[in-house]
Protein backbone atom coordinates (compact mmCIF):
# COMPACT_ATOMS: atom_id res chain seq x y z
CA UNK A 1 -13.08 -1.46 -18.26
CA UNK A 2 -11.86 1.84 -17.93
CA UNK A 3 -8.51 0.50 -16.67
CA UNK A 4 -7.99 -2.61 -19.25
CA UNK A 5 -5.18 -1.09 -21.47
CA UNK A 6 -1.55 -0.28 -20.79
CA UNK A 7 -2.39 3.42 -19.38
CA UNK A 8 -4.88 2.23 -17.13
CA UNK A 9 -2.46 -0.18 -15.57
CA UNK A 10 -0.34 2.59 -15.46
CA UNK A 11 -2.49 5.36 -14.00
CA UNK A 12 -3.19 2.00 -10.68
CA UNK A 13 0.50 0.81 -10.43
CA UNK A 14 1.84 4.48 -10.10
CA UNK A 15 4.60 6.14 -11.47
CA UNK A 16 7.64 3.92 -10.07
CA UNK A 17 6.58 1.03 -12.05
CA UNK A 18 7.05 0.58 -15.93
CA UNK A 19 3.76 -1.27 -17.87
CA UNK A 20 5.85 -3.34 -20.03
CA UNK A 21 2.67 -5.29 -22.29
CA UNK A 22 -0.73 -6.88 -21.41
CA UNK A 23 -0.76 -10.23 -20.94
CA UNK A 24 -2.57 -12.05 -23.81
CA UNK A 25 -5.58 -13.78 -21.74
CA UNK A 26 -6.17 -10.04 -20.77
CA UNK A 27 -6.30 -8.61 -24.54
CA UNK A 28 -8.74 -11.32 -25.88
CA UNK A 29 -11.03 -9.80 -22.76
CA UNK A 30 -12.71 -13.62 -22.55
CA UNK A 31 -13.27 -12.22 -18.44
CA UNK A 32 -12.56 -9.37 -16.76
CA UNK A 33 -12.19 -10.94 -13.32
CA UNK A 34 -8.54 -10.58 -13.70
CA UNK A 35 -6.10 -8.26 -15.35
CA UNK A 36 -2.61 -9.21 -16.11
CA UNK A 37 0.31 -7.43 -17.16
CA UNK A 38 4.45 -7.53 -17.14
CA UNK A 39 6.09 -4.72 -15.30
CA UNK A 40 9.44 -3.55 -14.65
CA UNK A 41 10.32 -1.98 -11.48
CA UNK A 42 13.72 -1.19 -9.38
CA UNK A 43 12.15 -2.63 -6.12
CA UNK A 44 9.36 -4.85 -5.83
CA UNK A 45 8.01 -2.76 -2.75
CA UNK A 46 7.52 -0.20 -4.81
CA UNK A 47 4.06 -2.40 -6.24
CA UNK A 48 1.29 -1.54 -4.57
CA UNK A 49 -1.24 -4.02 -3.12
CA UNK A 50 -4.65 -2.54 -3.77
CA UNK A 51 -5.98 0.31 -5.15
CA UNK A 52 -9.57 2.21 -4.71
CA UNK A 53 -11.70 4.12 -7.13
CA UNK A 54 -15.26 5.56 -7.36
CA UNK A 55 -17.32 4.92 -10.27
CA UNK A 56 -19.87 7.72 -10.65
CA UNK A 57 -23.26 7.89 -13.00
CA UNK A 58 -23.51 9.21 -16.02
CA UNK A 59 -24.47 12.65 -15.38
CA UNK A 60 -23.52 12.88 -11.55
CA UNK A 61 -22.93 16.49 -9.96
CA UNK A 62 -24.74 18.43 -12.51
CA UNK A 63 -28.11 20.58 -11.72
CA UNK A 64 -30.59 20.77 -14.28
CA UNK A 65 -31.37 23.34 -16.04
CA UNK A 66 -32.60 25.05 -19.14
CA UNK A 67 -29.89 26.23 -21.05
CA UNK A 68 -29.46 30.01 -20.95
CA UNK A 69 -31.47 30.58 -17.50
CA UNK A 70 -29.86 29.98 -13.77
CA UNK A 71 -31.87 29.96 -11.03
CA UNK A 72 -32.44 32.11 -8.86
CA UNK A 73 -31.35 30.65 -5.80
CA UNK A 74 -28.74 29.16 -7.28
CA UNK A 75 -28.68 25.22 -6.37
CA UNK A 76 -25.78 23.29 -5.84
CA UNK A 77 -25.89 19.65 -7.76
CA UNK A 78 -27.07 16.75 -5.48
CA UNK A 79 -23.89 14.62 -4.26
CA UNK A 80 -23.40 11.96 -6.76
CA UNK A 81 -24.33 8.34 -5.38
CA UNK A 82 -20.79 7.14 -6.52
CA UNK A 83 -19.65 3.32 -6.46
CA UNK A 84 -16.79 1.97 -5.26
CA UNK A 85 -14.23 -0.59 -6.24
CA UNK A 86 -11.18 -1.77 -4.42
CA UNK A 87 -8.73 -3.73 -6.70
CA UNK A 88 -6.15 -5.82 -5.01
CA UNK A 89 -2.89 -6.17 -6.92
CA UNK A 90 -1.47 -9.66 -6.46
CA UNK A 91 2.56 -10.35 -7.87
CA UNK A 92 2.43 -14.15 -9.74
CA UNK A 93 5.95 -14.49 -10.78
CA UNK A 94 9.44 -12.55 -10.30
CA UNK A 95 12.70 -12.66 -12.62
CA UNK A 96 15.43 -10.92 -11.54
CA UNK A 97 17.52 -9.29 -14.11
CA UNK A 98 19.91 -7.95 -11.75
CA UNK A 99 23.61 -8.34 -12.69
CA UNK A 100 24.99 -10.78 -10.35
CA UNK A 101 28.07 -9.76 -8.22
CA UNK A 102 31.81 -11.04 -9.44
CA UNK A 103 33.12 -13.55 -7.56
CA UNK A 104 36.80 -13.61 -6.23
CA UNK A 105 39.19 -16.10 -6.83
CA UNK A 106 39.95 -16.78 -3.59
CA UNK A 107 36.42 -18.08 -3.41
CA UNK A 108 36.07 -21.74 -2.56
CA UNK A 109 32.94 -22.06 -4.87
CA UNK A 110 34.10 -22.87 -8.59
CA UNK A 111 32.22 -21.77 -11.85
């Protein structure tokens, strides 16, 4: 859920691709099996097709202690039993608003 707004798109798609709005299946949040969203971006291989990321428990990488005393031998925090999620990044639909190239009149296609 950490992802399911416009920055979180964002922050997976990367930095060559512009998070234009949510779709509106994705704001009502009915599922969160899928995530949809319009982009805008110069080349579509600049979209990428998956993207990882660890999910770590509240509290991970901290030692405990009582607050004004550190141990002695000072201990370093457990490794943190993280989680992880790959999210694979499907395209649905393309429009291409790309001015089209003038044709010359010595073309034998009309119109």
């Amino acid at each position: 859920m950490q992802y399911w707004s416009i920055e979180g798109a964002q922050e997976v798609l990367g930095d060559k691709v512009c998070v234009d709005r949510l779709n509106s299946r994705t704001l009502e949040r009915g599922h969160t099996k899928t995530f949809a969203c319009w982009v805008w971006v110069w080349d579509m291989s600049f979209i990428p097709t998956r993207h990882t990321y660890w999910k770590l428990p509240r509290g991970a990488g901290r030692v405990e202690e009582m607050v004004g005393f550190s141990p002695p031998d000072r201990r370093v925090a457990p490794p943190p039993g993280a989680t992880r999620f790959d999210l694979l990044i499907h395209v649905d639909l393309i429009e291409d608003w790309s001015p089209r190239s003038p044709r010359s009149s010595h073309s034998a296609q009309s119109g």
